[in-house]
Protein backbone atom coordinates (compact mmCIF):
# COMPACT_ATOMS: atom_id res chain seq x y z
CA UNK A 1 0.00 0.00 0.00
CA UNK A 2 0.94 3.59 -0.56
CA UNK A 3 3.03 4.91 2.22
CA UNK A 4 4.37 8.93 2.66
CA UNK A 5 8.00 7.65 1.68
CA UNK A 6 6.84 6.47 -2.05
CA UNK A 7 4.82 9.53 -2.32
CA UNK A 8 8.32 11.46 -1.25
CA UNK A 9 9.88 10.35 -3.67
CA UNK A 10 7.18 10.88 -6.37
CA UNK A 11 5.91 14.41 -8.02
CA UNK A 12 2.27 12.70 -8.35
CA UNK A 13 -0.01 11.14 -5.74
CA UNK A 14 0.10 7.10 -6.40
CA UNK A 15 -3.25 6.63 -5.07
CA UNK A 16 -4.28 9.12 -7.66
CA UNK A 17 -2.86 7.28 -10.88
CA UNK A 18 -5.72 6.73 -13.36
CA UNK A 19 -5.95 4.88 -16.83
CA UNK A 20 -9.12 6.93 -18.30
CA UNK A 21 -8.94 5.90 -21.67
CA UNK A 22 -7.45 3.76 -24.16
CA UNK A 23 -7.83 4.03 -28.12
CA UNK A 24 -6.94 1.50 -30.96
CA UNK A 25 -5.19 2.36 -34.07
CA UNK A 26 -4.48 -1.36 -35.98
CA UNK A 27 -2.74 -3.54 -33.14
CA UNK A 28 -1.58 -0.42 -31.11
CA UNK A 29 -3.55 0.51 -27.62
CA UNK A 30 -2.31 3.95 -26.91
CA UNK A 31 -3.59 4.29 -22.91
CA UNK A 32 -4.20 8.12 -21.54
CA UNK A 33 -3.04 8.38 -17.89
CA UNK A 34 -3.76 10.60 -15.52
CA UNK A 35 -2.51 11.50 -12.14
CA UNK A 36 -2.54 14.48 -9.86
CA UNK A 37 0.65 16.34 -8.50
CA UNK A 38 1.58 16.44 -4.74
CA UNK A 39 0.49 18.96 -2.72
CA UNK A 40 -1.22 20.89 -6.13
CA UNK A 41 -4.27 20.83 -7.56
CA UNK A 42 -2.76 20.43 -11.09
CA UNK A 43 -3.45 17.09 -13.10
CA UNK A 44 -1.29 15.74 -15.47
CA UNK A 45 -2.03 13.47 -18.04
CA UNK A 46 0.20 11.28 -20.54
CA UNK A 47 -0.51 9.24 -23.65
CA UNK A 48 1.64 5.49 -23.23
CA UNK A 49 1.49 2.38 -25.56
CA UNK A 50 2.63 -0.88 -23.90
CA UNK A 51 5.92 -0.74 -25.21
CA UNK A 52 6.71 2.53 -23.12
CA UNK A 53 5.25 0.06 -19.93
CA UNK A 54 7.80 -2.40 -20.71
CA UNK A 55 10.17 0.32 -20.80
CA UNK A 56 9.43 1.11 -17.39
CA UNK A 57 9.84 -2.46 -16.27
CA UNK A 58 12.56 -3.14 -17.69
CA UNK A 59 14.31 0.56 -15.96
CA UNK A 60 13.02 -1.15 -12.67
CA UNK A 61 14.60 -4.22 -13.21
CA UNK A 62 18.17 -2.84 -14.34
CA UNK A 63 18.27 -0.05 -11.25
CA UNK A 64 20.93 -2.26 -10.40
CA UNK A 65 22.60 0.60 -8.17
CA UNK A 66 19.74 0.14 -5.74
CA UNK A 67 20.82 -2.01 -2.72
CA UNK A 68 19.19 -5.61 -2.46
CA UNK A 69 17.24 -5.24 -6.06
CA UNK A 70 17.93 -9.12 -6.74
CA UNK A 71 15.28 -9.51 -3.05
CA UNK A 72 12.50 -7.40 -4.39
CA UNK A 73 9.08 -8.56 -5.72
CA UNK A 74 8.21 -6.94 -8.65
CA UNK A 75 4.90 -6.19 -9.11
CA UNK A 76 4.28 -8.09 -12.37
CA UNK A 77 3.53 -6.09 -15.54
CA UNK A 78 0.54 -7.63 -17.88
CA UNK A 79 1.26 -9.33 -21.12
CA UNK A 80 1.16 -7.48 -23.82
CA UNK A 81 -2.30 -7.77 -25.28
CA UNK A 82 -2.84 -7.75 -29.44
CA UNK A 83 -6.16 -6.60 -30.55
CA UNK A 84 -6.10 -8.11 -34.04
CA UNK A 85 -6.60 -11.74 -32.16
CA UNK A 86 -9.34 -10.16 -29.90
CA UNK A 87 -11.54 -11.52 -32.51
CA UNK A 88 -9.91 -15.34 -31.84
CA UNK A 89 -10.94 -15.97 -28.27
CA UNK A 90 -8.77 -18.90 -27.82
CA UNK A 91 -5.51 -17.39 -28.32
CA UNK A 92 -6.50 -14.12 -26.53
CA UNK A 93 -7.60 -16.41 -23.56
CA UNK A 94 -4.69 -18.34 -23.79
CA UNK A 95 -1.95 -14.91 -23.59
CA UNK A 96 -4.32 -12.45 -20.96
CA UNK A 97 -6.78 -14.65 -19.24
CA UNK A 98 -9.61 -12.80 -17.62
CA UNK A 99 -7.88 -9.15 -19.39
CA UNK A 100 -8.87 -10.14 -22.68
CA UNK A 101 -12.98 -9.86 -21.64
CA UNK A 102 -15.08 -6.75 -20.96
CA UNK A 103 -15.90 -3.77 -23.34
CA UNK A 104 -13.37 -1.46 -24.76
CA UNK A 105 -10.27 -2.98 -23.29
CA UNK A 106 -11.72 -1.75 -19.82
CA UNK A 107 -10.02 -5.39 -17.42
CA UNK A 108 -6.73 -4.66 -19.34
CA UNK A 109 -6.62 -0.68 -18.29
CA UNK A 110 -7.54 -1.54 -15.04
CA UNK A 111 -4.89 -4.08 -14.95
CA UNK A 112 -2.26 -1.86 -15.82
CA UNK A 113 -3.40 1.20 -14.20
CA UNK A 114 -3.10 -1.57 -11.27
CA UNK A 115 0.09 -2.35 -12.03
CA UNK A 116 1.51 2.10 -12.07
CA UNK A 117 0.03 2.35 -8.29
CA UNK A 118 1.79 -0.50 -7.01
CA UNK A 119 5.14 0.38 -8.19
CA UNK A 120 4.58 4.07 -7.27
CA UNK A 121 3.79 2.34 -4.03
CA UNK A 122 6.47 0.35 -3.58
CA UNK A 123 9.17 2.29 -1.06
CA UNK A 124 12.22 1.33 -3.18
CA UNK A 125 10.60 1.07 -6.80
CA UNK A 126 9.30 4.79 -6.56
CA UNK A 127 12.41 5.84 -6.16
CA UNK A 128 13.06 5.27 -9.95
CA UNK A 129 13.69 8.53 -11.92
CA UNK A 130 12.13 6.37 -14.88
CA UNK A 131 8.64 6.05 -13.07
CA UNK A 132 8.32 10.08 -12.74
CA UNK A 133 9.49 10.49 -15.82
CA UNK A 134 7.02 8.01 -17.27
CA UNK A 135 3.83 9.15 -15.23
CA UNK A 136 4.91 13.50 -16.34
CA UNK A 137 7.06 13.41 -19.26
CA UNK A 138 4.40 14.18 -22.70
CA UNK A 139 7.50 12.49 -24.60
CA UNK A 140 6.99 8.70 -24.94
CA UNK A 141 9.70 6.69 -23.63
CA UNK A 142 9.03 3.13 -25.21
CA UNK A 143 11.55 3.80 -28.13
CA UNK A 144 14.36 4.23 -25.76
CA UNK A 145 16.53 0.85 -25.13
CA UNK A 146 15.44 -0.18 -21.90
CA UNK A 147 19.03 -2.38 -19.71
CA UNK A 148 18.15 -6.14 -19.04
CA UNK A 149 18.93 -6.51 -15.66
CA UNK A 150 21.68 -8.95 -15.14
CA UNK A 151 19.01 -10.85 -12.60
CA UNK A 152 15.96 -10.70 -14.75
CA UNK A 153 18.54 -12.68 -16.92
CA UNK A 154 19.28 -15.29 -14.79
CA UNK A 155 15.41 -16.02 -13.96
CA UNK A 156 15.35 -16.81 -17.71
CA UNK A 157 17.71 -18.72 -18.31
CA UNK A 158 16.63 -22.37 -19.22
CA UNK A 159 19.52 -24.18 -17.94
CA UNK A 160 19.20 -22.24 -14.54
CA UNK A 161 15.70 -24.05 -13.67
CA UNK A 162 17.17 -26.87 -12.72
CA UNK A 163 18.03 -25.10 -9.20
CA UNK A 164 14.92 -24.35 -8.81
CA UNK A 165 15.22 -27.44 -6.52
CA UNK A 166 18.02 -26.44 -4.29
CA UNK A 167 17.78 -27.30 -0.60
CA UNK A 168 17.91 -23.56 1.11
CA UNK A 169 20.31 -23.07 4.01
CA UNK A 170 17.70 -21.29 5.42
CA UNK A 171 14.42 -22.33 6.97
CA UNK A 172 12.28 -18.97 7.00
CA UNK A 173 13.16 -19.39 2.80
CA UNK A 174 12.22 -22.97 2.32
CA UNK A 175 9.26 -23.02 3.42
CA UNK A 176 8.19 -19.68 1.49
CA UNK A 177 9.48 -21.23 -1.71
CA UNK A 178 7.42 -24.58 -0.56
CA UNK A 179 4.31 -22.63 0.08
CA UNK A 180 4.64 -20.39 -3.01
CA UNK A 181 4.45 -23.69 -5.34
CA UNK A 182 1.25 -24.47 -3.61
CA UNK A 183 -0.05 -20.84 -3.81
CA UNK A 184 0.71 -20.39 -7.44
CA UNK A 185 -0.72 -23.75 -8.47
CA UNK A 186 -3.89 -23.45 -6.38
CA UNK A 187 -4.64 -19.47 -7.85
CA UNK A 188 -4.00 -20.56 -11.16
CA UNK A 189 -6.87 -22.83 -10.95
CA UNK A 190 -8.75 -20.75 -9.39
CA UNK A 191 -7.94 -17.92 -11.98
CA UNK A 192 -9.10 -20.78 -14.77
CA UNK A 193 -11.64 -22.33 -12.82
CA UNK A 194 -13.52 -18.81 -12.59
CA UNK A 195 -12.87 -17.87 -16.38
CA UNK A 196 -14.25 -20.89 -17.04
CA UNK A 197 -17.60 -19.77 -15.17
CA UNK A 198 -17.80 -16.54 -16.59
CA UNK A 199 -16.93 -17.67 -20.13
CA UNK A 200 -20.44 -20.38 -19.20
CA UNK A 201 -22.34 -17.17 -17.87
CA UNK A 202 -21.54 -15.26 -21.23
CA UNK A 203 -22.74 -18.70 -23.30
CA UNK A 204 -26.06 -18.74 -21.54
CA UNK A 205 -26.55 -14.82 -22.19
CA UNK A 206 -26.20 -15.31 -25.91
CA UNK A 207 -28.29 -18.18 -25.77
CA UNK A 208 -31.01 -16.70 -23.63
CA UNK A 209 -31.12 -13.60 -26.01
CA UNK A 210 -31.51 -16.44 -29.18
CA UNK A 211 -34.40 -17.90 -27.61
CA UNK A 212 -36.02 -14.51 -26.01
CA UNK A 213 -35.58 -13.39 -30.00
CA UNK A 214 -37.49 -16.70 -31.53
CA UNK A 215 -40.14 -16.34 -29.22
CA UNK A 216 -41.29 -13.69 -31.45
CA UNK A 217 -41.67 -15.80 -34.18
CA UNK A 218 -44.51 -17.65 -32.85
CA UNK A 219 -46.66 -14.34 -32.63
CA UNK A 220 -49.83 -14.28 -34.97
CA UNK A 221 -53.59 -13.09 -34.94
CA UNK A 222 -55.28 -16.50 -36.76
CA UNK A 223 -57.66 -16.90 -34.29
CA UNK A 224 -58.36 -16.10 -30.22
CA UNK A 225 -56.30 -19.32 -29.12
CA UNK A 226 -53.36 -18.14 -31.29
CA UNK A 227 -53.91 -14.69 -29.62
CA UNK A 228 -53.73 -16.22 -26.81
CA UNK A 229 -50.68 -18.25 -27.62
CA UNK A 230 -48.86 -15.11 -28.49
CA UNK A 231 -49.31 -12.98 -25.24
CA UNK A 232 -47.38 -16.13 -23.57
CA UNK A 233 -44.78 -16.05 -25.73
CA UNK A 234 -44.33 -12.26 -25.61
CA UNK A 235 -44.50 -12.81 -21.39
CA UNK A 236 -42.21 -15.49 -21.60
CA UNK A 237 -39.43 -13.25 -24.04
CA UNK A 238 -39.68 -10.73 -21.48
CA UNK A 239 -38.87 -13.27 -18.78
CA UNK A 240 -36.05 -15.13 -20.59
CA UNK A 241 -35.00 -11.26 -21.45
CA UNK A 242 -34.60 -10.51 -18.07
CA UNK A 243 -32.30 -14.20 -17.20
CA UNK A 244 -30.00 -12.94 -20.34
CA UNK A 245 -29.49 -10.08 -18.43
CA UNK A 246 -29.01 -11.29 -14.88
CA UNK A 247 -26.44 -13.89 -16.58
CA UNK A 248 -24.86 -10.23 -18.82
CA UNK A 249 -24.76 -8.42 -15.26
CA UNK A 250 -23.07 -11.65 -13.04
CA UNK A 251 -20.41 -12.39 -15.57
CA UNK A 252 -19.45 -9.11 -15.15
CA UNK A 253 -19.39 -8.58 -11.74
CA UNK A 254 -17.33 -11.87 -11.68
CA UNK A 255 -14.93 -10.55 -14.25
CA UNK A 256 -14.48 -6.44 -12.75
CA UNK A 257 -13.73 -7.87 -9.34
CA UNK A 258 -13.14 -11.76 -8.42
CA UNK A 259 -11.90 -12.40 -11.66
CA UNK A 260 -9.47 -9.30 -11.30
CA UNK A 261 -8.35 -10.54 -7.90
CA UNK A 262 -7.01 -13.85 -8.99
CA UNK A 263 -5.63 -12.69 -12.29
CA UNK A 264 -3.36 -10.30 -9.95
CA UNK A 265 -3.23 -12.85 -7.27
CA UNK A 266 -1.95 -15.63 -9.79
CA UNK A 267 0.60 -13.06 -11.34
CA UNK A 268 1.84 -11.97 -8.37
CA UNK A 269 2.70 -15.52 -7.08
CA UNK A 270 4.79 -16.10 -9.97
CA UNK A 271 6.35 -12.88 -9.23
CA UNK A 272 7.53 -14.02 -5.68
CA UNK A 273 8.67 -17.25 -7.35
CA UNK A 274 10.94 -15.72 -9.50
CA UNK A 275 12.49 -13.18 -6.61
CA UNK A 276 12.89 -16.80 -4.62
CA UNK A 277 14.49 -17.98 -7.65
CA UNK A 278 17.04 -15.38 -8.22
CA UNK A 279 17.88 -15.49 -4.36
CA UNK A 280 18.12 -18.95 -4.66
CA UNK A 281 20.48 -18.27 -7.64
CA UNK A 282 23.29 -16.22 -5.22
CA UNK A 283 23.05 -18.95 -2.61
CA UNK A 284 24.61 -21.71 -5.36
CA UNK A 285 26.98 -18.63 -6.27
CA UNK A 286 28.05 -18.69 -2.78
CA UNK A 287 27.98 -22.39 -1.71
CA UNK A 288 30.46 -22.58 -5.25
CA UNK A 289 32.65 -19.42 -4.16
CA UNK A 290 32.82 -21.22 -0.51
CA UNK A 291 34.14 -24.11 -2.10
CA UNK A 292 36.51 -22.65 -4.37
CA UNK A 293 37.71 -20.26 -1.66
CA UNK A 294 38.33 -24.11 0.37
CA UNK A 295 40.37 -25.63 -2.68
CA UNK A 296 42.07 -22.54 -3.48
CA UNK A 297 46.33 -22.34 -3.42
CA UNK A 298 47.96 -20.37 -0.70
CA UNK A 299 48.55 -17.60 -3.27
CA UNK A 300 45.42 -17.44 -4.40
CA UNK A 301 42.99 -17.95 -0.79
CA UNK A 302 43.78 -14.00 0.14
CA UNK A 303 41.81 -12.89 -2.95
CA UNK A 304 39.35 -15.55 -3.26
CA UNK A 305 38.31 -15.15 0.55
CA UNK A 306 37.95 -11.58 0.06
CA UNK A 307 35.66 -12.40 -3.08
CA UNK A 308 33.83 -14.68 -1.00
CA UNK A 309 33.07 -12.02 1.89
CA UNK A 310 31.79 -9.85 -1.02
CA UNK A 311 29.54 -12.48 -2.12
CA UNK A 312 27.89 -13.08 1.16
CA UNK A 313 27.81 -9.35 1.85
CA UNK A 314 25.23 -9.38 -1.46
CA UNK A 315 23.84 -12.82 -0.62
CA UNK A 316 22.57 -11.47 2.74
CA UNK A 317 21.71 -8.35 1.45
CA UNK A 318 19.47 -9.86 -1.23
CA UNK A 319 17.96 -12.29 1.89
CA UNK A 320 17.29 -9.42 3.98
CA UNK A 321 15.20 -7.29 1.50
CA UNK A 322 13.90 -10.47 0.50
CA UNK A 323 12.39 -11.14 3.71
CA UNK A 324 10.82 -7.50 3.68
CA UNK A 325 9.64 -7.95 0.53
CA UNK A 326 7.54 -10.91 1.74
CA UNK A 327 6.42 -9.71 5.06
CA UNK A 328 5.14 -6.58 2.91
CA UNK A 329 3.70 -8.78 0.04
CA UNK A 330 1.61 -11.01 2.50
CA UNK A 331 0.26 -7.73 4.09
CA UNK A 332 -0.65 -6.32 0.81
CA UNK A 333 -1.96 -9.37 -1.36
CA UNK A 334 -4.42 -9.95 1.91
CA UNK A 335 -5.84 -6.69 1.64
CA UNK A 336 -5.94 -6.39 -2.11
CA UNK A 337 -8.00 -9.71 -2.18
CA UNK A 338 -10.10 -8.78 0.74
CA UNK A 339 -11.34 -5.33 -1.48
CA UNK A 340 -11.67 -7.43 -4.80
CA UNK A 341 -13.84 -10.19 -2.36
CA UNK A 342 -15.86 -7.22 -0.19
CA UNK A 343 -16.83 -5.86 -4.11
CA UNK A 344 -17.56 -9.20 -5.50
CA UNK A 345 -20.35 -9.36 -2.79
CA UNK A 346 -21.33 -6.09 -2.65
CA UNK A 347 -22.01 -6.41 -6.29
CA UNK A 348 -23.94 -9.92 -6.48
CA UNK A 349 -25.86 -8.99 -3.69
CA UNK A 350 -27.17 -5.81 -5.23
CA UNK A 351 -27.45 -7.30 -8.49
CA UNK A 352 -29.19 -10.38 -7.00
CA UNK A 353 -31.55 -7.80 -4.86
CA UNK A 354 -32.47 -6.35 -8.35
CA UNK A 355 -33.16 -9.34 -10.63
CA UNK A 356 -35.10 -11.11 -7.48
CA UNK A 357 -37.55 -8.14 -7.94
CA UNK A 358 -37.62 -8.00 -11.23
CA UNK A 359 -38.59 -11.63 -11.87
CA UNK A 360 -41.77 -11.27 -8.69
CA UNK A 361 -42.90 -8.25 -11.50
CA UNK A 362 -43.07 -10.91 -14.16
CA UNK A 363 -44.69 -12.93 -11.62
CA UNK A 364 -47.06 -11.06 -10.90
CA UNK A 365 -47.62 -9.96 -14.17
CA UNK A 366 -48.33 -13.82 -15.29
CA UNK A 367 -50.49 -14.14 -12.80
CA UNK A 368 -52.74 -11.35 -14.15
CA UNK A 369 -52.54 -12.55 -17.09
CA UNK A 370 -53.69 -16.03 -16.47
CA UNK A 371 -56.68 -14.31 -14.57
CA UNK A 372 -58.04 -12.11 -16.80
């Protein structure tokens, strides 16, 4: 959560960071953001596409000047999303999940305006000139060559996943790496277990609207029976109608807040994972400079042992902001998931308080019509 020593460090207000629109030119999502300045009245507002996003990511991850970097837990940027395969659910499905449904691009912005508030949040990440400079700067950004971070290297690196499975010296560590397997497994099902629901919900809408549409075909004035006949069917499109667009209204709670939750949730646990990872990554470095330092000659132990002390200097820096980072991640991801959860409720409720009275109208409205 936002704290007074990220907004220090910021000209703009993090908790005031909006994405207010977004418009499409071929594949290209330009996104207008808006925040407000600190201690002004003043707005400012900037025009991004995703590659100046990725820019900013990748001027997080190569701050490499910024004590204990390798220990932090970045919050994790979107995919890139590709409008021309908007049209082929599968694939857009298969790259953004629960972003690639709702109107206009609206779960995406949300995901990335998301994204700009926890970073200007974060008490070390804020201090990046490239955030400010992203969030008040009119010039784009995206065309500049962002650094790799040597680290960001290293948790992509094929042959490296094979430590993934390295005993840690340390307790407090193991068992966060232990329990972050289970927590990303589990919240990706979830994630996919809930898309699955809302992409049902969305099904039966269209479906509901087909039939509430044919019902109008049966309509005709032969006779007094077919009269009759017709006034049902009429009802009865108004009913089905009204399920089409309890189903509409559900699914979309589910998707603006539950389905948001677990997107981030799911994306954030692979974030942690690969901050273990790259900690994980020093401690082999170390155990292999320990042993070198051991089988080193005479002539040679002086420097290696004062190349080993530098190591573990780093190694238990990382582990130290590491163990922030997690204390401060468990706070957070509790209360972000506890707002998505109170508005998941707060939305079905209402929306199941208003379809509950709308179907006793069509009730009652049968019921006059049977007694007339």
């Amino acid at each position: 959560m936002e704290g007074s020593s990220a907004e220090a460090a910021l000209s703009v207000s993090a908790n005031s960071i909006r994405i207010t629109d977004v418009t499409q030119d071929g594949d290209v999502l330009t996104f207008a953001i808006a925040s407000q300045k600190l201690n002004s009245s003043a707005g400012v507002c900037v025009f991004r596409m995703y590659e100046d996003f990725d820019w900013l990511q990748q001027s997080l991850f190569s701050e490499e000047n910024l004590p204990g970097l390798q220990g932090i837990i970045f919050p994790p940027l979107p995919s890139k999303a590709l409008p021309s395969q908007s049209n082929t659910q599968t694939k857009a499905l298969k790259q953004l999940g629960f972003l690639a449904l709702g109107q206009d691009w609206q779960s995406y912005c949300k995901a990335l305006e998301f994204y700009l508030q926890q970073v200007a949040a974060h008490p070390t990440l804020c201090k990046c000139k490239a955030l400010d400079s992203f969030l008040i700067n009119s010039e784009s950004p995206g065309k500049q060559r962002g650094r790799k971070g040597i680290f960001n290297r290293l948790s992509q690196a094929v042959e490296e996943m094979r430590k993934e499975s390295h005993k840690d010296v340390d307790n407090f560590f193991q068992n966060e790496r232990n329990k972050n397997t289970n927590l990303a497994a589990s919240s990706k099902v979830a994630t996919e277990k809930l898309l699955d629901v809302v992409m049902t919900e969305q099904k039966l809408a269209v479906a509901c609207g087909h039939f509430a549409t044919s019902l109008h075909l049966c309509v005709n004035q032969d006779d007094a029976a077919a009269v009759a006949f017709s006034k049902v069917c009429l009802k009865l499109s108004d009913v089905i109608e009204a399920v089409k667009r309890n189903y509409e209204k559900v699914a979309s709670n589910n998707l603006s807040t539950l389905g948001l939750g677990l997107d981030l949730e799911s994306r954030y646990q692979e974030s942690e994972k690969e901050m273990l990872f790259r900690r994980t990554c020093k401690l082999i470095e170390l155990e292999t400079v320990k042993k070198g330092t051991e089988k080193a000659k005479a002539n040679k132990r002086e420097v290696m042992e004062a190349f080993q002390k530098a190591v573990e200097k780093e190694f238990n820096l990382i582990s130290s902001v590491a163990k922030q980072e997690i204390e401060r991640f468990h706070s957070s991801r509790v209360k972000v998931l506890k707002t998505f959860l109170i508005g998941w409720c707060e939305l079905q409720l209402n929306t199941a308080k208003e379809f509950a009275e709308l179907y006793s109208q069509h009730l009652e409205a049968c019921r006059n019509m049977y007694s007339e």
